[in-house]
C-alpha atoms as a PDB file:
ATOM      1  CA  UNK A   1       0.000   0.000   0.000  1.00  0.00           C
ATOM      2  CA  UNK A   2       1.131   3.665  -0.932  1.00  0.00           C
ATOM      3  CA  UNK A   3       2.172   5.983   1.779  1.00  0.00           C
ATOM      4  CA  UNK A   4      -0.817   8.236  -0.151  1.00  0.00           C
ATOM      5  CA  UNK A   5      -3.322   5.095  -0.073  1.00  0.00           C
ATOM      6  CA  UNK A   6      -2.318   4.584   3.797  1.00  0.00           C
ATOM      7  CA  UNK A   7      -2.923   8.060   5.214  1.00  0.00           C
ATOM      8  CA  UNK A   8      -6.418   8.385   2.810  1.00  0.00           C
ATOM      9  CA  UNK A   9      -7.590   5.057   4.631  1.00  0.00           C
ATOM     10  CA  UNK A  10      -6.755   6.363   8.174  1.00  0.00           C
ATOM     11  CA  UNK A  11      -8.599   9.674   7.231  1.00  0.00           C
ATOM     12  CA  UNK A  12     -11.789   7.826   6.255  1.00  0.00           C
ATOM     13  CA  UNK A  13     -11.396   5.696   9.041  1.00  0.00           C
ATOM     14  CA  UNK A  14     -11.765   8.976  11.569  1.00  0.00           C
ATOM     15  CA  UNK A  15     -15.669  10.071  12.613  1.00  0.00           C
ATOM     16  CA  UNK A  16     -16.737  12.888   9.987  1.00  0.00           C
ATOM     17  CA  UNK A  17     -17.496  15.027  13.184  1.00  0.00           C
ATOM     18  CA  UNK A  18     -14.093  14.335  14.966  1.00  0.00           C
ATOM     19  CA  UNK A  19     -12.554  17.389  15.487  1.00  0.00           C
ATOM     20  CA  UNK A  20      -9.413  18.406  13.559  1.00  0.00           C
ATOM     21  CA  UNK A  21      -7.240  17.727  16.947  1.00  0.00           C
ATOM     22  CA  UNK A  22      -7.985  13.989  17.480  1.00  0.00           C
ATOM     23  CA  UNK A  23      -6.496  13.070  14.472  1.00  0.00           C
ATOM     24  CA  UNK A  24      -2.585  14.908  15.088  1.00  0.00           C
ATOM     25  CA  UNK A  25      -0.454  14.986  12.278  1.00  0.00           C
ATOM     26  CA  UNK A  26       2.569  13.758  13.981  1.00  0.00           C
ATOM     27  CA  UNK A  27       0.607  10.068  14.815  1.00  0.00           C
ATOM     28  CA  UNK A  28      -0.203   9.560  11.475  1.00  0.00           C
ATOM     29  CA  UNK A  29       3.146  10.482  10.299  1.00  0.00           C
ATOM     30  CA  UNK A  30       4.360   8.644  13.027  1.00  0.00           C
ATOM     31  CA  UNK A  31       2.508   5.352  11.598  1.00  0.00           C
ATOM     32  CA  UNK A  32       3.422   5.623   8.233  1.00  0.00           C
ATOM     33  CA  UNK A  33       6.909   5.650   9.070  1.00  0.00           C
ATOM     34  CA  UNK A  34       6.399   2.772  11.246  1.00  0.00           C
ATOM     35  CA  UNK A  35       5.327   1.509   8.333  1.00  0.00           C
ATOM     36  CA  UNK A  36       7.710   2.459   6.042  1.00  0.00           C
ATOM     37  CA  UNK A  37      10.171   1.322   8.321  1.00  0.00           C
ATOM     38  CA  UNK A  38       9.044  -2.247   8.355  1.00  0.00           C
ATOM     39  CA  UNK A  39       8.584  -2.315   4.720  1.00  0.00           C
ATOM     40  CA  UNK A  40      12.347  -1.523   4.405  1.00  0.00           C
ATOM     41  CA  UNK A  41      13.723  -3.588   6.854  1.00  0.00           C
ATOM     42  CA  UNK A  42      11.311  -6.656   4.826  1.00  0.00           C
ATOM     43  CA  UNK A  43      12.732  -5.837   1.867  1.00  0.00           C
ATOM     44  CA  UNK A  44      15.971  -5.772   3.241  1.00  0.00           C
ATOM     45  CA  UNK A  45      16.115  -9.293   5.057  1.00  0.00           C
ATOM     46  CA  UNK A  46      13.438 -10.486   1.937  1.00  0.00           C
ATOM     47  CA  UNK A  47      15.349 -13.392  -0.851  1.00  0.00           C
ATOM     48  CA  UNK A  48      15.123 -12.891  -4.393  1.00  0.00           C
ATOM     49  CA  UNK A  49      17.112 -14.596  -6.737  1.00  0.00           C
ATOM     50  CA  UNK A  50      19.358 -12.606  -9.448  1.00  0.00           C
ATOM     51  CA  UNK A  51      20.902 -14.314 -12.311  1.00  0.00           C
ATOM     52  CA  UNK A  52      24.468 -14.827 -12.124  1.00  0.00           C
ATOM     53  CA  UNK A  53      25.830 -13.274 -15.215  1.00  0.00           C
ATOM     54  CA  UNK A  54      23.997  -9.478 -13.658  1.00  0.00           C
ATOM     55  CA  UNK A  55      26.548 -10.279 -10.842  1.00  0.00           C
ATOM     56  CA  UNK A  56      29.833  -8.069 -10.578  1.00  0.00           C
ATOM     57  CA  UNK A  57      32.549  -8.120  -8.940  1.00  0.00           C
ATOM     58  CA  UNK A  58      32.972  -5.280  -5.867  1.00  0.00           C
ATOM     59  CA  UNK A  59      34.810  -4.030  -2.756  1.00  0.00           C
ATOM     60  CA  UNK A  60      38.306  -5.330  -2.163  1.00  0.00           C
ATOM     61  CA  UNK A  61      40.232  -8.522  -2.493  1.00  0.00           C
ATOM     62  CA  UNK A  62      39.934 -11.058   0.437  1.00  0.00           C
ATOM     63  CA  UNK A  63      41.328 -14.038  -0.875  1.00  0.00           C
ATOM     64  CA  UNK A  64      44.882 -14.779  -1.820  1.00  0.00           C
ATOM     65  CA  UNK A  65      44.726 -18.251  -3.767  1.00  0.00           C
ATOM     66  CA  UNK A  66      42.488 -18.413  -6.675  1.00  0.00           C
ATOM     67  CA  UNK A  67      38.792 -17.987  -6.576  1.00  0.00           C
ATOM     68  CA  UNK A  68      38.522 -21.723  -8.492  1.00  0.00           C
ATOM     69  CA  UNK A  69      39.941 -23.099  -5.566  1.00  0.00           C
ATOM     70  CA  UNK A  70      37.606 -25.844  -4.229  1.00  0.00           C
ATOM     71  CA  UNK A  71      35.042 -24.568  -6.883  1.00  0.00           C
ATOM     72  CA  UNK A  72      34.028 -27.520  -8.246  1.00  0.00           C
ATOM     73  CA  UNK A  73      33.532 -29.362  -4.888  1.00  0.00           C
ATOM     74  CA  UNK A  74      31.585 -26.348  -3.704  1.00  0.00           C
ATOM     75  CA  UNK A  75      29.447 -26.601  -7.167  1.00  0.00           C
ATOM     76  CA  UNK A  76      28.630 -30.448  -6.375  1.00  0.00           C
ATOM     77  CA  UNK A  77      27.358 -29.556  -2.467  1.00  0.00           C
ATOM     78  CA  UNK A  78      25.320 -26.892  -4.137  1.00  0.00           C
ATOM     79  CA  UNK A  79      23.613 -29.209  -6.529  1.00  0.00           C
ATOM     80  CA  UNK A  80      23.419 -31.909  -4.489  1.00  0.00           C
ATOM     81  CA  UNK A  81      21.924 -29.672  -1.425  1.00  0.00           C
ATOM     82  CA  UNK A  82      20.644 -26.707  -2.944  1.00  0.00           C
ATOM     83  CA  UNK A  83      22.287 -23.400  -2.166  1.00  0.00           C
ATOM     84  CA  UNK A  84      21.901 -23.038   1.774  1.00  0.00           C
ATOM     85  CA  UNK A  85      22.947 -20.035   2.554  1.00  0.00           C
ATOM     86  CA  UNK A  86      22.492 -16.101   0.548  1.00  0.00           C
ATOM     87  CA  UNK A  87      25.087 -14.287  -0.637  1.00  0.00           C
ATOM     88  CA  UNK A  88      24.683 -10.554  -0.212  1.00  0.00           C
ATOM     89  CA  UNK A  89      24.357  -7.899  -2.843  1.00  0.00           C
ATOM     90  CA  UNK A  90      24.098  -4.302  -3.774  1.00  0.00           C
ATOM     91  CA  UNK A  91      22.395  -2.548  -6.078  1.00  0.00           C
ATOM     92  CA  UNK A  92      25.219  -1.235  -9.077  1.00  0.00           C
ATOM     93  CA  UNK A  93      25.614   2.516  -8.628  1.00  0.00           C
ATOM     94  CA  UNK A  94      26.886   2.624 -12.623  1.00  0.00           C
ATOM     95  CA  UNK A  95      24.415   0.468 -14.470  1.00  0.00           C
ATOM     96  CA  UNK A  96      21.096   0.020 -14.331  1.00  0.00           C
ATOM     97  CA  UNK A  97      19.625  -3.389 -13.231  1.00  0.00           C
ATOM     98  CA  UNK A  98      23.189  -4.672 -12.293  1.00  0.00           C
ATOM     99  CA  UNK A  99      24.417  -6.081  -8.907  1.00  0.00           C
ATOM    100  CA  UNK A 100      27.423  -6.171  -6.851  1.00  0.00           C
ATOM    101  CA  UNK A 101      29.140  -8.698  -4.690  1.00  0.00           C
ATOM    102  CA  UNK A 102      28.841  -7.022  -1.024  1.00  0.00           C
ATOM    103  CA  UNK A 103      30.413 -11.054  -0.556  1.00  0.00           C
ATOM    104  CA  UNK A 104      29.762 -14.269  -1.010  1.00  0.00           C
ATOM    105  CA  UNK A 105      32.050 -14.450  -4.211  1.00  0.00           C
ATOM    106  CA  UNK A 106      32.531 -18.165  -4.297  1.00  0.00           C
ATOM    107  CA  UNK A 107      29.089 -18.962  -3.954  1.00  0.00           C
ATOM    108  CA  UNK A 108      27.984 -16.462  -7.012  1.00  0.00           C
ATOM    109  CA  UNK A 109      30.866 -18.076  -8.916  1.00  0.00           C
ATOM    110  CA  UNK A 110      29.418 -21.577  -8.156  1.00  0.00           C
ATOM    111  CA  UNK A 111      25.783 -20.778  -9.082  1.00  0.00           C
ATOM    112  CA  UNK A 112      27.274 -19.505 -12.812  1.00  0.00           C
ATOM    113  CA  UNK A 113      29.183 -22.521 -13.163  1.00  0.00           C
ATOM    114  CA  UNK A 114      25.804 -24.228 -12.773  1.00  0.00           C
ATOM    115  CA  UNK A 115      23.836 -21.922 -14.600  1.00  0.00           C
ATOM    116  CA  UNK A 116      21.334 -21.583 -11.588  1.00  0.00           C
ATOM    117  CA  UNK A 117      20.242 -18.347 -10.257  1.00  0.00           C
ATOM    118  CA  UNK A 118      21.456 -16.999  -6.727  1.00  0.00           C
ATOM    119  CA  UNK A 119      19.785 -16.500  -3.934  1.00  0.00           C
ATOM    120  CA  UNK A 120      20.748 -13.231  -2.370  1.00  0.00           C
ATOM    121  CA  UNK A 121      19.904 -10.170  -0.091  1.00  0.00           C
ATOM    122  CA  UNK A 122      19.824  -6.660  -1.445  1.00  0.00           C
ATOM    123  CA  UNK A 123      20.871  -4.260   0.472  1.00  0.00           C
ATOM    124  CA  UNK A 124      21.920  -0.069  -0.164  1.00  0.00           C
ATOM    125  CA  UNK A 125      25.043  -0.037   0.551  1.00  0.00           C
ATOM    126  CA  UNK A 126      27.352   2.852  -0.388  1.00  0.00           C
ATOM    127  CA  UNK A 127      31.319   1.963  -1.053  1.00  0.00           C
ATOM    128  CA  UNK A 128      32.523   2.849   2.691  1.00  0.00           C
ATOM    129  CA  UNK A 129      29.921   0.844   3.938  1.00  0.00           C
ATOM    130  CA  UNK A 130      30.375  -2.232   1.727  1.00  0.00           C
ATOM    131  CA  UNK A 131      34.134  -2.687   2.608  1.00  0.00           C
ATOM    132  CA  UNK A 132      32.657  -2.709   6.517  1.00  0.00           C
ATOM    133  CA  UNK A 133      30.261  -5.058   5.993  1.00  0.00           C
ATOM    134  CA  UNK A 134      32.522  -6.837   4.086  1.00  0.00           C
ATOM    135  CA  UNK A 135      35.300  -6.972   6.777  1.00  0.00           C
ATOM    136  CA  UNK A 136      33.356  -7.850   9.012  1.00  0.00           C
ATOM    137  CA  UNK A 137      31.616 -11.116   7.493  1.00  0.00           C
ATOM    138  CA  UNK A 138      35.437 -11.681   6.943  1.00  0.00           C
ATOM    139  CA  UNK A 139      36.394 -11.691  10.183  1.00  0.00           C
ATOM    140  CA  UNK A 140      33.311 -14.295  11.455  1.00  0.00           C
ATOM    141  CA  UNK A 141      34.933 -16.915   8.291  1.00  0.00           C
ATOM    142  CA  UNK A 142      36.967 -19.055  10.101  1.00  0.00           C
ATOM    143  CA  UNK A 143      38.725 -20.096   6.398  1.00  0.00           C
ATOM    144  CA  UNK A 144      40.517 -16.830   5.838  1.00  0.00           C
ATOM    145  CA  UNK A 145      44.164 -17.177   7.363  1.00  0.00           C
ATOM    146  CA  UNK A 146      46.257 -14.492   8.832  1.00  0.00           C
ATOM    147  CA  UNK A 147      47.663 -13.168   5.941  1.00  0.00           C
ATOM    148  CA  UNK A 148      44.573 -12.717   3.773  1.00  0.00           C
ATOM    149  CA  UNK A 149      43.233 -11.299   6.846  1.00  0.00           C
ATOM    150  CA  UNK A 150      46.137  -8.778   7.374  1.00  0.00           C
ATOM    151  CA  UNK A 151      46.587  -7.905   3.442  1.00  0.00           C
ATOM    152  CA  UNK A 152      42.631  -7.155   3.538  1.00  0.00           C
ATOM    153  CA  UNK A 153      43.348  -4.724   6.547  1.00  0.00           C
ATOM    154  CA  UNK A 154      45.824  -3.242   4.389  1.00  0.00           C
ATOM    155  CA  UNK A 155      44.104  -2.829   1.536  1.00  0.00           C
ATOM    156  CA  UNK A 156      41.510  -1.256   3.928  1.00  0.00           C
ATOM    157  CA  UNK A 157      44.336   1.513   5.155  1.00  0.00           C
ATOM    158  CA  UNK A 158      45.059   2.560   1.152  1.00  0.00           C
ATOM    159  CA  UNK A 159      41.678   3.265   0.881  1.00  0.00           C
ATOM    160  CA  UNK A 160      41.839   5.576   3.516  1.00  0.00           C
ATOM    161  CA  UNK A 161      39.957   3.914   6.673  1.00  0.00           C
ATOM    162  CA  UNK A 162      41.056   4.681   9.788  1.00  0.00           C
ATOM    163  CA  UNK A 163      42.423   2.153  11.922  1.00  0.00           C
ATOM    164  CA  UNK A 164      39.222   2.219  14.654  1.00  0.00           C
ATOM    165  CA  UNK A 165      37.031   1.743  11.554  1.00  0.00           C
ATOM    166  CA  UNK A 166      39.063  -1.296  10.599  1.00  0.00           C
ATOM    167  CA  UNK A 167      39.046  -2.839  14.340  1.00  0.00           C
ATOM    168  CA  UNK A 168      35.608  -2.422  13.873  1.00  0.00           C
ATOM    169  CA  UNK A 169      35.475  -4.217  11.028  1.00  0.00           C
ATOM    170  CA  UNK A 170      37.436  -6.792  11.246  1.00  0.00           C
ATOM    171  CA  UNK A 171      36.945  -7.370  15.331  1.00  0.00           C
ATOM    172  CA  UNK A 172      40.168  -7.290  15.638  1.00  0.00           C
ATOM    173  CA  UNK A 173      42.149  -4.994  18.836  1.00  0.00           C
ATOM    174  CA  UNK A 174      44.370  -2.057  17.597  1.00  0.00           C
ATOM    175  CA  UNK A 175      47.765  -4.206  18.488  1.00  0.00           C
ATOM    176  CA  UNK A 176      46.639  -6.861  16.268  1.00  0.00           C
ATOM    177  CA  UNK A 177      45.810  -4.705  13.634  1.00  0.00           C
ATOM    178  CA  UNK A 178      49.438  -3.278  13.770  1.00  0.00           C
ATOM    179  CA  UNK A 179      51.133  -6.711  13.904  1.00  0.00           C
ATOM    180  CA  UNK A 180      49.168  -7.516  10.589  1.00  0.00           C
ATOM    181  CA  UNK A 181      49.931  -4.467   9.090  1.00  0.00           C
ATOM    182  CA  UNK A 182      53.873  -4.525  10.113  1.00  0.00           C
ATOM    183  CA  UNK A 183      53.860  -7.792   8.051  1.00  0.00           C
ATOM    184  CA  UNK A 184      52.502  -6.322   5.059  1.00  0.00           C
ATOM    185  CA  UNK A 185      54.787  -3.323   5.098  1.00  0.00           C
ATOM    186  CA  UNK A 186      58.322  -5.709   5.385  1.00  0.00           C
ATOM    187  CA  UNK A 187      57.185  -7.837   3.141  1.00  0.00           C
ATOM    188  CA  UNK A 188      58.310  -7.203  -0.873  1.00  0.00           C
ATOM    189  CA  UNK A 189      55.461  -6.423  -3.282  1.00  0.00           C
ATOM    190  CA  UNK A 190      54.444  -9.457  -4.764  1.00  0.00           C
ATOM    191  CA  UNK A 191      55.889 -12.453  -2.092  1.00  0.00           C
ATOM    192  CA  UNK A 192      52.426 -12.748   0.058  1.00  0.00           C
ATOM    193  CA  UNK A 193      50.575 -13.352  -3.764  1.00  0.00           C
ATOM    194  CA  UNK A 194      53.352 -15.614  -4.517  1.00  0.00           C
ATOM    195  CA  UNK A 195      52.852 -17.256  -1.465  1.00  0.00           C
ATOM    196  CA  UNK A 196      48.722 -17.001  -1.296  1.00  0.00           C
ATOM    197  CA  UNK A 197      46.908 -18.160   1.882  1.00  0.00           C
ATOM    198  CA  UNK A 198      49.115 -20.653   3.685  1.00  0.00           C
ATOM    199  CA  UNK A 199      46.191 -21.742   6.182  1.00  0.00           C
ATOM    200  CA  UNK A 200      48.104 -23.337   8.134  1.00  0.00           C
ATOM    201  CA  UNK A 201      50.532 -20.284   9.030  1.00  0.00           C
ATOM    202  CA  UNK A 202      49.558 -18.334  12.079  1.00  0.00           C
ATOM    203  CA  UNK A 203      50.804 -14.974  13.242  1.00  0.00           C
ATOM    204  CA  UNK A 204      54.067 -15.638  14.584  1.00  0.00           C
ATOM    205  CA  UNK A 205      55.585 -17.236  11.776  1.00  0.00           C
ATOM    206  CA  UNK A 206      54.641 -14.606   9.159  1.00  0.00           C
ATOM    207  CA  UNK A 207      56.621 -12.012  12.242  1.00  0.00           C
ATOM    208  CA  UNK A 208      59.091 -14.206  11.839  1.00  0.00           C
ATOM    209  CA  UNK A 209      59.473 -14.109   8.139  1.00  0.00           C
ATOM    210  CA  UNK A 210      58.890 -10.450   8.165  1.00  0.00           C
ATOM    211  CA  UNK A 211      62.237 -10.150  10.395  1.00  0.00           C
ATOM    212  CA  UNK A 212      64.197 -12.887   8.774  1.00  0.00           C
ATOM    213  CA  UNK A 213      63.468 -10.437   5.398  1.00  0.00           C
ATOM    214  CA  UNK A 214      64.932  -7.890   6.181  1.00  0.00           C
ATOM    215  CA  UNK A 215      68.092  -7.225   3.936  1.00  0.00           C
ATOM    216  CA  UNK A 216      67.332  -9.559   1.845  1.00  0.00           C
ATOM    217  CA  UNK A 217      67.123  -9.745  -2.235  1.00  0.00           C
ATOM    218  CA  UNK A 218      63.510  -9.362  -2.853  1.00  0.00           C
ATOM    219  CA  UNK A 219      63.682 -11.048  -6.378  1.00  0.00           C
ATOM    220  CA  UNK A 220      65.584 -14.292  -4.965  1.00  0.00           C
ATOM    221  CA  UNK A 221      63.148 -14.162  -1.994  1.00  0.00           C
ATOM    222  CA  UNK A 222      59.546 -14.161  -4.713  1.00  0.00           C
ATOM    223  CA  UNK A 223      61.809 -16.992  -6.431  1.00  0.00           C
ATOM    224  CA  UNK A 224      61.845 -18.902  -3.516  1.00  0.00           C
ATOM    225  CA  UNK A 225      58.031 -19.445  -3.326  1.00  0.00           C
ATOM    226  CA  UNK A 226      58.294 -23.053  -4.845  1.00  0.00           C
ATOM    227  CA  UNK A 227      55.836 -25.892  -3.671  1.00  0.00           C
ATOM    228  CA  UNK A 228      52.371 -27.160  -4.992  1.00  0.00           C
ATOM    229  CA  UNK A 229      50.418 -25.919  -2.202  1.00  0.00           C
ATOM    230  CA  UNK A 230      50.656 -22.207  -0.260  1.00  0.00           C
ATOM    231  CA  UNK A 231      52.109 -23.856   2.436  1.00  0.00           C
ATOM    232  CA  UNK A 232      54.493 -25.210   1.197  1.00  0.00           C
ATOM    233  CA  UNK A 233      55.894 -22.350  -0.525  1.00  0.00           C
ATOM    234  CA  UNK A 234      55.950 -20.190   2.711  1.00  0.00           C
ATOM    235  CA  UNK A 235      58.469 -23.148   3.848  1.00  0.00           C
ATOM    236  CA  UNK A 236      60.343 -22.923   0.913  1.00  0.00           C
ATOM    237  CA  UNK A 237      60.883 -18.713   1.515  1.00  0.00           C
ATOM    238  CA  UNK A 238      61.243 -19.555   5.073  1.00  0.00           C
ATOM    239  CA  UNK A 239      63.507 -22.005   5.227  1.00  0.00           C
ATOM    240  CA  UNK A 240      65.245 -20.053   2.376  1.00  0.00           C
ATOM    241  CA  UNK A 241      65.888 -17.276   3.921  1.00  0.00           C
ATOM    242  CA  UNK A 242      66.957 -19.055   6.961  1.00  0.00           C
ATOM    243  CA  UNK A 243      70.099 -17.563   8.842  1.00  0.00           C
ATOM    244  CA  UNK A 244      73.205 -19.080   7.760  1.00  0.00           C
ATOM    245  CA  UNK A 245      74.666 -20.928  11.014  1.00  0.00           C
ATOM    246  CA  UNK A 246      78.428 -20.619  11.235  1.00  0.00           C
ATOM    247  CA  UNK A 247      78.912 -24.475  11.645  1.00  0.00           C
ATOM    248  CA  UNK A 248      81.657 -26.180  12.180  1.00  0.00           C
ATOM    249  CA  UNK A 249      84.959 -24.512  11.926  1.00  0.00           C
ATOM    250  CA  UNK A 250      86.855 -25.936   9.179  1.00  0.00           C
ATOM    251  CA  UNK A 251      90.167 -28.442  10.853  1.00  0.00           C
ATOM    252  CA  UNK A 252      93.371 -27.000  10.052  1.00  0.00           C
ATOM    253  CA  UNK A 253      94.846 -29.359   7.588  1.00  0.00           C
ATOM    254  CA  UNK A 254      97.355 -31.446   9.138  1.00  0.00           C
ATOM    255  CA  UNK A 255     100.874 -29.996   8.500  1.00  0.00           C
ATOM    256  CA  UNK A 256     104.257 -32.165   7.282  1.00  0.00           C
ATOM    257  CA  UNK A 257     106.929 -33.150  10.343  1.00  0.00           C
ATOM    258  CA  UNK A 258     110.213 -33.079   9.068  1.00  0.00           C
ATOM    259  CA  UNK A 259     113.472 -34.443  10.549  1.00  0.00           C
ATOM    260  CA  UNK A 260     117.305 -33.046  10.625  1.00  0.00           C
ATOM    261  CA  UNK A 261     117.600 -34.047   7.235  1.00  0.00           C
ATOM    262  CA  UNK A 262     114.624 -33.000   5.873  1.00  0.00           C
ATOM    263  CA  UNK A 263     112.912 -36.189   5.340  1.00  0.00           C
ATOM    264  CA  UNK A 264     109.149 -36.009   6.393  1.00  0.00           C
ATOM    265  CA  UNK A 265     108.359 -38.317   8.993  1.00  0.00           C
ATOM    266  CA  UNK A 266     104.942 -37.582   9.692  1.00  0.00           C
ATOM    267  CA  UNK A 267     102.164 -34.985  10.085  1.00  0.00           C
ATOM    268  CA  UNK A 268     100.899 -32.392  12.598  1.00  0.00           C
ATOM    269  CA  UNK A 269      97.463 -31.090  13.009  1.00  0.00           C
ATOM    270  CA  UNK A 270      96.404 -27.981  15.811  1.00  0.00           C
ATOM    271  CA  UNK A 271      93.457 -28.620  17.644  1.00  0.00           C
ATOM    272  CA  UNK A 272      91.804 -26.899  20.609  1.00  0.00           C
ATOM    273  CA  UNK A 273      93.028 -28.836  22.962  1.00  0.00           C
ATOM    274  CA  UNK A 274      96.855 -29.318  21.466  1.00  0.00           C
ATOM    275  CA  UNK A 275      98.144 -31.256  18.838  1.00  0.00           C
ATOM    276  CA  UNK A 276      97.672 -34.360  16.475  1.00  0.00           C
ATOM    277  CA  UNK A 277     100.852 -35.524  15.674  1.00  0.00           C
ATOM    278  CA  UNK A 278     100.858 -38.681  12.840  1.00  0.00           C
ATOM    279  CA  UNK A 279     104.400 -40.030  13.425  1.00  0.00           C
ATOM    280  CA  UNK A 280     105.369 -42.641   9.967  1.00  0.00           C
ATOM    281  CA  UNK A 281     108.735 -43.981  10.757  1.00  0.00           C
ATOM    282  CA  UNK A 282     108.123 -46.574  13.487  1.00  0.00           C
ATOM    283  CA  UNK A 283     111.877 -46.595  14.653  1.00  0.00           C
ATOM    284  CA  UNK A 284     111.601 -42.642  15.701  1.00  0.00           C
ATOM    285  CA  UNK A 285     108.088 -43.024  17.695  1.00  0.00           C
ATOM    286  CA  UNK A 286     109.408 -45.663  19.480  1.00  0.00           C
ATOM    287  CA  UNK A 287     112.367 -43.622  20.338  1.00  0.00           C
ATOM    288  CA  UNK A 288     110.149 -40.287  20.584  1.00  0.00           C
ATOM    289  CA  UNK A 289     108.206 -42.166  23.253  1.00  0.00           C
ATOM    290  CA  UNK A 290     111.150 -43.919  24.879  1.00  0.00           C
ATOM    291  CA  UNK A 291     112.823 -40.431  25.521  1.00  0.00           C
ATOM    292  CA  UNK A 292     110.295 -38.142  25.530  1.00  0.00           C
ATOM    293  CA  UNK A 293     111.391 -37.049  28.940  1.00  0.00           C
ATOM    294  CA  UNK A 294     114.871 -35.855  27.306  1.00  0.00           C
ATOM    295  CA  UNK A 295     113.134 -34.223  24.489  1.00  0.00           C
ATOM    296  CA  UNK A 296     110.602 -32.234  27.018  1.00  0.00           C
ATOM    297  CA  UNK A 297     113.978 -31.321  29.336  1.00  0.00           C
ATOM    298  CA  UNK A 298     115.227 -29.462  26.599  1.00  0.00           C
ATOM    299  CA  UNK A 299     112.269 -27.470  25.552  1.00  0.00           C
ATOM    300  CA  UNK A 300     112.564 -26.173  28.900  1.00  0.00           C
ATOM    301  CA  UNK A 301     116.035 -25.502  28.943  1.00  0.00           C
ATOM    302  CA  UNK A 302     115.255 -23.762  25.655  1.00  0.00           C
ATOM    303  CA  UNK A 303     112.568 -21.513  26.980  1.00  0.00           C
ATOM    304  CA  UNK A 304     114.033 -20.947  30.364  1.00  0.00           C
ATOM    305  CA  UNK A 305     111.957 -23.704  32.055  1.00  0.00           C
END
């Protein structure tokens, strides 16, 4: 019913002889926007469905490893199950009749690949308000990692939200927010894509990565994201970039003994804790051991001993 229609019925409904005062103005305004009200909020929690191919694309990137991902075992469920739960839309502000993905991109994506319309809400949503509403359905998914997470919260800051309106958002506390963005910002351009969502990979390992960076060739370290699945190739860069440990310290390489006339008769090698000495001629270690008294005597005779 019209808001005209409405307030015409409520007149007629009045005694003819009712003065002007029972009726105020302000209760039947304040019933038709009761009304209103309702209607709006109906329409807003009301399903239609909307073909997918008047779908487009909107708000910012969530998701780091491509949309087909899983598609086709998302596809099956649908047809096997029916599509359970509405994606959410907005009306285009550029064309006429067209919608926009508020989110619920994988499902829309599904529902083409099946040729099936999608369910969805409508709701009018202007561009600040669909990133919101979009962080914050991301941050209630429990299948977004850290890093898609933290590069959405960036993407958030270049278009110019401040950081209580991405809190908000994403329900996240301003120290989080700052550890996610302090990843993004050490990171080279291009290594989280190369790497995509690495589920598995919680906070402290992408800090970790984000110090281990630091100095490093940004080229050899998007060249290191090798591996069939996301996870795999944030091992690869971490391991990769992995501080070289000094090791071992390379043994001194044993050094020749030679005797009064020059003939070698063994080897001598320095170790911490003295020397290795490899005698050859069995005659002279038997004697070296025999008088080995004698020989010490005169190294300390020799050095004042």
């Amino acid at each position: 019913m019209a808001r005209k229609d409405l307030l015409k019925g409520l007149m007629e409904a009045a005694p003819k002889d009712a003065p002007r005062a029972a009726m105020p103005p302000r209760s039947a305004k304040g019933a038709i926007g009761a009304v209103s009200q309702s209607i709006s909020e109906l329409r807003n929690r009301a399903l239609i469905e909307v073909q997918p191919d008047l779908i487009d694309d909107a708000g910012l990137k969530d998701r780091l490893d491509a949309e087909d991902d899983g598609l086709d075992q998302l596809a099956a469920s649908i047809r096997e199950y029916g599509q359970q739960v509405p994606v959410l839309l907005r009306h285009s502000p550029n064309v006429e009749g067209r919608y926009e993905i508020v989110y619920g991109r994988r499902r829309v994506a599904a529902m083409k690949k099946l040729g099936k319309p999608v369910k969805a809400m409508v709701r009018d949503l202007n561009t600040r308000d669909l990133i919101v509403t979009q962080g914050q359905e991301n941050a209630a998914r429990k299948d977004l990692s850290f890093i898609e997470k933290a590069n959405f919260a960036a993407q958030m800051v270049e278009q110019g939200f401040e950081r209580k309106v991405i809190c908000d958002a994403l329900h996240i506390d301003k120290t989080v927010i700052s550890r996610m963005l302090s990843v993004i910002e050490a990171l080279p351009a291009g290594l989280v894509v190369a790497i995509g969502a690495a589920p598995s990979v919680g906070r402290d390992r992408w800090l970790a990565l984000a110090a281990r960076i630091k100095g490093a060739d940004a080229a050899q370290a998007i060249g290191l994201a090798q591996g069939a699945t996301s996870d795999a190739r944030f091992d690869a860069v971490f391991n990769g970039l992995a501080p070289k440990s000094a090791g071992k310290k390379r043994s001194a390489r044993p050094a020749p003994l030679k005797g009064a006339s020059g003939k070698v008769l063994g080897d001598a090698k320095a170790t911490p804790k003295g020397a290795q000495i490899n005698l050859t001629d069995p005659a002279f270690s038997g004697w070296l051991v025999d008088n080995i008294d004698e020989v010490h005597r005169l190294f300390l005779k020799k050095h004042g001993g």
